[in-house]
C-alpha atoms as a PDB file:
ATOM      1  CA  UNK A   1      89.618  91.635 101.563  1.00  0.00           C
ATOM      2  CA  UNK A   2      93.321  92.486 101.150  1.00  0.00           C
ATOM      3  CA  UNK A   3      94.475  95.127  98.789  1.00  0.00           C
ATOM      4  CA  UNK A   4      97.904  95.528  97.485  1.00  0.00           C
ATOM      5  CA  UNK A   5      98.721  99.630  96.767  1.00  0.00           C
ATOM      6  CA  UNK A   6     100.866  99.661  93.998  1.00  0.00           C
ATOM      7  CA  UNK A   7      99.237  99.437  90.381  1.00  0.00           C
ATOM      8  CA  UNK A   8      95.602  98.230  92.594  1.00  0.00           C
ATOM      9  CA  UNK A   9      95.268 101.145  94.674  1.00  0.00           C
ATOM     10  CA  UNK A  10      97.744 104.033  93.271  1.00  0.00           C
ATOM     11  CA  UNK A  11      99.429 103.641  90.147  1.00  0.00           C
ATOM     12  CA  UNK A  12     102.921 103.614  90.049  1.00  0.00           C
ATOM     13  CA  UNK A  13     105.417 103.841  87.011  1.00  0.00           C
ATOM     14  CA  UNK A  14     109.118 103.445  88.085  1.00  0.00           C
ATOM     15  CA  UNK A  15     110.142 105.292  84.555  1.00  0.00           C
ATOM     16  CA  UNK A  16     109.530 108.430  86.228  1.00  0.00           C
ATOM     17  CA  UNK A  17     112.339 107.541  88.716  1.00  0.00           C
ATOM     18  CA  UNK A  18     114.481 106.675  86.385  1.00  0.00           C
ATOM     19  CA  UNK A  19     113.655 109.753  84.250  1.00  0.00           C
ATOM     20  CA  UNK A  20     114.665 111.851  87.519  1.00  0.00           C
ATOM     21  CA  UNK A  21     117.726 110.227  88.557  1.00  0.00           C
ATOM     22  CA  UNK A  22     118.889 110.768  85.037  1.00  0.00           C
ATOM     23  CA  UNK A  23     118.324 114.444  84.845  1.00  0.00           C
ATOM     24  CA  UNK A  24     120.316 114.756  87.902  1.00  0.00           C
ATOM     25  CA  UNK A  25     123.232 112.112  86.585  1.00  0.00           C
ATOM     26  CA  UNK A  26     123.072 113.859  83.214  1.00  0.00           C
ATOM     27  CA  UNK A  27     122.863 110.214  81.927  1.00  0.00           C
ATOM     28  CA  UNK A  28     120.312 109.247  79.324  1.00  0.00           C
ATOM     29  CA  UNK A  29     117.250 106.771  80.549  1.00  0.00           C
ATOM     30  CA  UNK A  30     117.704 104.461  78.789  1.00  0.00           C
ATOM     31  CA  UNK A  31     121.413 103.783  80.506  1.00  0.00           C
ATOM     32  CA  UNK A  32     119.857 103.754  83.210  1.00  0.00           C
ATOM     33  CA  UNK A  33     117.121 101.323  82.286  1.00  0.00           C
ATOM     34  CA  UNK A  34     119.764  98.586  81.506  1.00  0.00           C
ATOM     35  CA  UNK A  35     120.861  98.428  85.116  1.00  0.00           C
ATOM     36  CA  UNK A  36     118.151  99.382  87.232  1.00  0.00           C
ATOM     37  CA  UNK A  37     116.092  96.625  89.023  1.00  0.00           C
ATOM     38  CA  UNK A  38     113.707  97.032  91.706  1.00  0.00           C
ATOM     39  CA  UNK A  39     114.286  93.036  92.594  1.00  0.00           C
ATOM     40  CA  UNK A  40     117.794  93.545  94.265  1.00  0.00           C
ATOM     41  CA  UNK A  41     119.110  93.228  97.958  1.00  0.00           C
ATOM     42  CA  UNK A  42     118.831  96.509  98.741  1.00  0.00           C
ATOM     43  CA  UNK A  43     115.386  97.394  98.047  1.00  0.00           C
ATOM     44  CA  UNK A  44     114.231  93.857  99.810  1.00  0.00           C
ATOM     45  CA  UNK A  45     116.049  95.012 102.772  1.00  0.00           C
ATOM     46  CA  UNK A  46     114.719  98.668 102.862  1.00  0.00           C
ATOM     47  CA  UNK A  47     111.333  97.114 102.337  1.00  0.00           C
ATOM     48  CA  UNK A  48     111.540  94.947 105.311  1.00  0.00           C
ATOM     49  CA  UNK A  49     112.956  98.024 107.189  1.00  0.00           C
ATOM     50  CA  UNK A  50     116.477  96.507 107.781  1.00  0.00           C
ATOM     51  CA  UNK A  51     118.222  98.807 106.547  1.00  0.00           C
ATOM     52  CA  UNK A  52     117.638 102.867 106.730  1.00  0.00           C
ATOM     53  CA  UNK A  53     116.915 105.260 103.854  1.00  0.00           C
ATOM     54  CA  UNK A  54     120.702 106.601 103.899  1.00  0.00           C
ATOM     55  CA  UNK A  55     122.006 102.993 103.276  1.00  0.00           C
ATOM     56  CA  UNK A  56     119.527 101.852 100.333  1.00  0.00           C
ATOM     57  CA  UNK A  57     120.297 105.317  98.923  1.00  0.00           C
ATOM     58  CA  UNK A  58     124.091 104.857  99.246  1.00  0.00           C
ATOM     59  CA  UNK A  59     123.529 100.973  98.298  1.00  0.00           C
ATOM     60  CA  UNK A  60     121.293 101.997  95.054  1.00  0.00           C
ATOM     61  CA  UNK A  61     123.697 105.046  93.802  1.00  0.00           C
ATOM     62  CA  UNK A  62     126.736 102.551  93.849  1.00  0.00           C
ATOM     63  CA  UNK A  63     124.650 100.375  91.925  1.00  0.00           C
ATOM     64  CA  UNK A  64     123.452 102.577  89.353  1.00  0.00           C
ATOM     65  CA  UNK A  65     127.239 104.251  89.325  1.00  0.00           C
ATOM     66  CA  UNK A  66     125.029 107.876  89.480  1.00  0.00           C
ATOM     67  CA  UNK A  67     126.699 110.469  91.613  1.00  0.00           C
ATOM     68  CA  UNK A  68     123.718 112.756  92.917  1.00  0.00           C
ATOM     69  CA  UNK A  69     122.316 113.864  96.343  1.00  0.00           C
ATOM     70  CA  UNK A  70     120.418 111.885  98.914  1.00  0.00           C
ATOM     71  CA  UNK A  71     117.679 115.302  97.742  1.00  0.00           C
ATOM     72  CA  UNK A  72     118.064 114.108  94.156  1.00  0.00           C
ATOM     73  CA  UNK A  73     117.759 110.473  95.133  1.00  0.00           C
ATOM     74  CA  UNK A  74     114.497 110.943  96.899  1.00  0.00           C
ATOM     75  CA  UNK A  75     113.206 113.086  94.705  1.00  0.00           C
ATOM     76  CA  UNK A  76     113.652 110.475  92.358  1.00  0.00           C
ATOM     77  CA  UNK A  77     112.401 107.763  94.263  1.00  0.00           C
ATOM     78  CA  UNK A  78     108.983 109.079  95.228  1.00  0.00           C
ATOM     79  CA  UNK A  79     108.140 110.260  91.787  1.00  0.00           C
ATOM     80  CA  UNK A  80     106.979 106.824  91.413  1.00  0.00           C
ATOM     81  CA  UNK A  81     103.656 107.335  92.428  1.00  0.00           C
ATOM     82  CA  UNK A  82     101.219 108.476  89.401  1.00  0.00           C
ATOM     83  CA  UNK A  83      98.263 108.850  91.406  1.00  0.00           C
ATOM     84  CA  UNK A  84      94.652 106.721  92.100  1.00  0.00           C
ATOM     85  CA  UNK A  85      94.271 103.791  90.150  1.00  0.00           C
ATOM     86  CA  UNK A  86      91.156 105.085  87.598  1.00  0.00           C
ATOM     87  CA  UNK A  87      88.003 104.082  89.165  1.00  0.00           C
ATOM     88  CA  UNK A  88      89.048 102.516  92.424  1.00  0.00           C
ATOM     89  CA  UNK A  89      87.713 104.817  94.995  1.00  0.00           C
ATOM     90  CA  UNK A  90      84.238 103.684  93.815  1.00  0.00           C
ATOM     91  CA  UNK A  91      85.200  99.816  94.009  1.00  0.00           C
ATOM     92  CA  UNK A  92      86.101 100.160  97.355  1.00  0.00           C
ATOM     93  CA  UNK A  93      83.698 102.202  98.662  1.00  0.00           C
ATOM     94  CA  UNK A  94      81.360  99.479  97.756  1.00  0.00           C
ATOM     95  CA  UNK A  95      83.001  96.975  98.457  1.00  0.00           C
ATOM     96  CA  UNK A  96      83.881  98.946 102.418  1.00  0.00           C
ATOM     97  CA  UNK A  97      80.123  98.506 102.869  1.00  0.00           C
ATOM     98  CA  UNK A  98      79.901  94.646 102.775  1.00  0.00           C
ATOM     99  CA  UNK A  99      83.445  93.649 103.999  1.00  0.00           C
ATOM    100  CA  UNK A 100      86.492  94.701 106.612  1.00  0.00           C
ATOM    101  CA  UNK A 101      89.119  95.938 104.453  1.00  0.00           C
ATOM    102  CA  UNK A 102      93.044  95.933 105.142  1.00  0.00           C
ATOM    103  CA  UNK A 103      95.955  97.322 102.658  1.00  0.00           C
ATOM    104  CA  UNK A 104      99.030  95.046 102.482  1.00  0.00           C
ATOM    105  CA  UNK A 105     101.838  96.740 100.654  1.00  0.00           C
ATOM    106  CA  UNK A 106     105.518  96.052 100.267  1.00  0.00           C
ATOM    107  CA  UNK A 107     106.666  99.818 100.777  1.00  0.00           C
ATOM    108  CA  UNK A 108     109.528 101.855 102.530  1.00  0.00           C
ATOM    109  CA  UNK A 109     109.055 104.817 104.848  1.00  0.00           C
ATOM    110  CA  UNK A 110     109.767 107.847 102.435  1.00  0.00           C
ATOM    111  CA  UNK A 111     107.362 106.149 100.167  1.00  0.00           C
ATOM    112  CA  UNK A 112     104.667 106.108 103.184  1.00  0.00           C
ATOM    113  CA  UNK A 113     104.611 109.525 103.288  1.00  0.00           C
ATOM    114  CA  UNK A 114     103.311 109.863  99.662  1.00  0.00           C
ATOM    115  CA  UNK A 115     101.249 107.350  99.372  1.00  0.00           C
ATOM    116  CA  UNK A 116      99.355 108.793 102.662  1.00  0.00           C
ATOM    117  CA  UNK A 117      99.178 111.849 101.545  1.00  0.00           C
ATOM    118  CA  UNK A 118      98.422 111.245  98.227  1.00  0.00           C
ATOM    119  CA  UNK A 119      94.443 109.639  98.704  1.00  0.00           C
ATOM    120  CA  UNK A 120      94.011 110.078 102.088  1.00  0.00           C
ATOM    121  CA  UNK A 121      89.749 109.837 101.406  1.00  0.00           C
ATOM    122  CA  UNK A 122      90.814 106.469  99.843  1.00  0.00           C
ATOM    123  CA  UNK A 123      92.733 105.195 102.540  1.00  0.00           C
ATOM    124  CA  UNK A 124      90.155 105.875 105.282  1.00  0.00           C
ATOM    125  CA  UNK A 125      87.899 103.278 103.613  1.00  0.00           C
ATOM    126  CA  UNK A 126      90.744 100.497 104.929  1.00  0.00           C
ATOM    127  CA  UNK A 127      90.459  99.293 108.849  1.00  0.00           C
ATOM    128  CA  UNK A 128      94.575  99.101 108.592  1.00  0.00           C
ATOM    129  CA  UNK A 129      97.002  98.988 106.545  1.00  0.00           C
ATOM    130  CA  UNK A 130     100.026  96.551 106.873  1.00  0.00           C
ATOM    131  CA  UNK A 131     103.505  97.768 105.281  1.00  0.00           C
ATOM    132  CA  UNK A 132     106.882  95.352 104.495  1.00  0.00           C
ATOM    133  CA  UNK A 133     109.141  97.649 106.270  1.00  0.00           C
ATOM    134  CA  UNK A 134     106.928  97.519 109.918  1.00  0.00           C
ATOM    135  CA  UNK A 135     106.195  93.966 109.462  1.00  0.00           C
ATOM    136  CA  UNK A 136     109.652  92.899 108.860  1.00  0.00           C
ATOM    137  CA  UNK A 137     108.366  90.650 106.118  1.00  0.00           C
ATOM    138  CA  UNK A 138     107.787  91.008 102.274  1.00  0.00           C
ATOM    139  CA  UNK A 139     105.630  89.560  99.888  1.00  0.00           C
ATOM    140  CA  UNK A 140     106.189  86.677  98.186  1.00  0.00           C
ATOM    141  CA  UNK A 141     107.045  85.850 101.104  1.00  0.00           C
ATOM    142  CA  UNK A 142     104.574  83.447 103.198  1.00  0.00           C
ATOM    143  CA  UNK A 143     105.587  84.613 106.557  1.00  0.00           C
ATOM    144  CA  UNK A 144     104.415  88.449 105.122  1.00  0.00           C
ATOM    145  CA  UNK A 145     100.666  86.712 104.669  1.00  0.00           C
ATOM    146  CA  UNK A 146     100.369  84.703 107.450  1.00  0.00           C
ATOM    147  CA  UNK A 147     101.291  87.748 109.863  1.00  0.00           C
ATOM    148  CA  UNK A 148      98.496  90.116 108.232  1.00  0.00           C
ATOM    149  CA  UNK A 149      96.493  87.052 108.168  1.00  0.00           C
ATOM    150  CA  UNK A 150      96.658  86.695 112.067  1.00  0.00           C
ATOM    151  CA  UNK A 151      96.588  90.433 112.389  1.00  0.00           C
ATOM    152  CA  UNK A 152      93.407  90.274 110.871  1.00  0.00           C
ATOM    153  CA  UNK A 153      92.195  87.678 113.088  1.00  0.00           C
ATOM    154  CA  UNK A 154      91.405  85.340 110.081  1.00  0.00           C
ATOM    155  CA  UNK A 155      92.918  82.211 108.995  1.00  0.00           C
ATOM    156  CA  UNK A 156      94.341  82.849 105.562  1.00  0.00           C
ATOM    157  CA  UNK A 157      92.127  80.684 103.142  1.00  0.00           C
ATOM    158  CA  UNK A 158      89.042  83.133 104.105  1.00  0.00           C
ATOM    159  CA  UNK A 159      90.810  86.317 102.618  1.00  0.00           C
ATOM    160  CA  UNK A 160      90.628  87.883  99.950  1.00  0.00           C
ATOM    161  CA  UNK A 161      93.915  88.906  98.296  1.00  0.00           C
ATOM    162  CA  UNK A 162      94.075  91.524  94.982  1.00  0.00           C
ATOM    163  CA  UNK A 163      97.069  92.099  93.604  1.00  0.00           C
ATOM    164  CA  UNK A 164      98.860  92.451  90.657  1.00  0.00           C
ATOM    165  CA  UNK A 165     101.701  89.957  91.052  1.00  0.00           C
ATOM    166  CA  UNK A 166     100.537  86.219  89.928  1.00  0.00           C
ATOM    167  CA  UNK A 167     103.141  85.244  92.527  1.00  0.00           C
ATOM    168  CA  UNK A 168     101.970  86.945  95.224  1.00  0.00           C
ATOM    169  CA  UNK A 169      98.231  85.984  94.436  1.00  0.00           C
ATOM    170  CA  UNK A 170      99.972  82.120  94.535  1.00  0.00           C
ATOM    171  CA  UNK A 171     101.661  82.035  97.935  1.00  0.00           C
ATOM    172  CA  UNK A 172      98.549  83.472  99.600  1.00  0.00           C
ATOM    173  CA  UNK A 173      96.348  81.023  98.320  1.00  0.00           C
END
């Protein structure tokens, strides 16, 4: 069984970030909201760990036109994380008994620290846990599955994948 972190394992609600990143810009969220997208080049290169935090920072600020510090920016950026997804600890715990389980996230370094930190007791249920930017591959994409896949030592139709994009559920299967 493969779990996905964000919004299976930890909750995450990227109007926090935004809701930081305007305090600091002195801009209001919602001009914020119109222009912000987490699909863009350089979060899909920071999440295959092409590029370092200092570029996607500089590459995201341009983007959003805000003027605040790499401090600001992070601070920002890992207020994403809400906390355990209500209930989960007890799924998996359960479910640890029966089966090997593995995270497979599409994450960034400063986020890594968080996330660790932030349900460590959860966490030691999982035998490893795979991450975009050490993998060098992302999900959707099928090169990301088939290396956690082989990792795992088991071919890909006999895992388990939850996760909360439809699309990424598809190119596993």
């Amino acid at each position: 069984m493969v779990f996905d972190l964000g919004n299976v394992l930890v909750e995450i609600d990227f109007s926090r970030v935004l809701s930081v990143w305007a305090g600091y810009a002195g801009l209001e969220i919602e001009e914020l909201s119109s222009i912000f997208s987490i699909e863009n080049k350089y979060h899909e290169r920071f999440e295959r760990g092409e590029i370092s935090s200092l570029v996607f920072f500089n590459g995201m600020r341009k983007s959003l036109r805000i003027d605040i510090t790499d401090e600001q920016f992070l601070e920002g950026w890992n207020a994403v994380f809400v906390g355990e997804v209500e209930g989960i600890c007890d799924v998996v715990t359960l479910a640890s008994i029966q089966y090997p389980l593995y995270v497979f996230s599409n994450t960034n370094a400063p986020h890594q620290i968080i996330w660790r930190g932030l349900c460590p007791k959860l966490l030691s249920k999982f035998q490893k846990i795979f991450v975009s930017c050490e993998l060098g591959w992302r999900k959707p994409e099928k090169e990301a599955f088939y290396t956690v896949a082989k990792a795992i030592g088991k071919p890909i139709h006999q895992i388990l994948f939850f996760d909360d994009s439809p699309e990424n559920v598809a190119v596993a299967s």
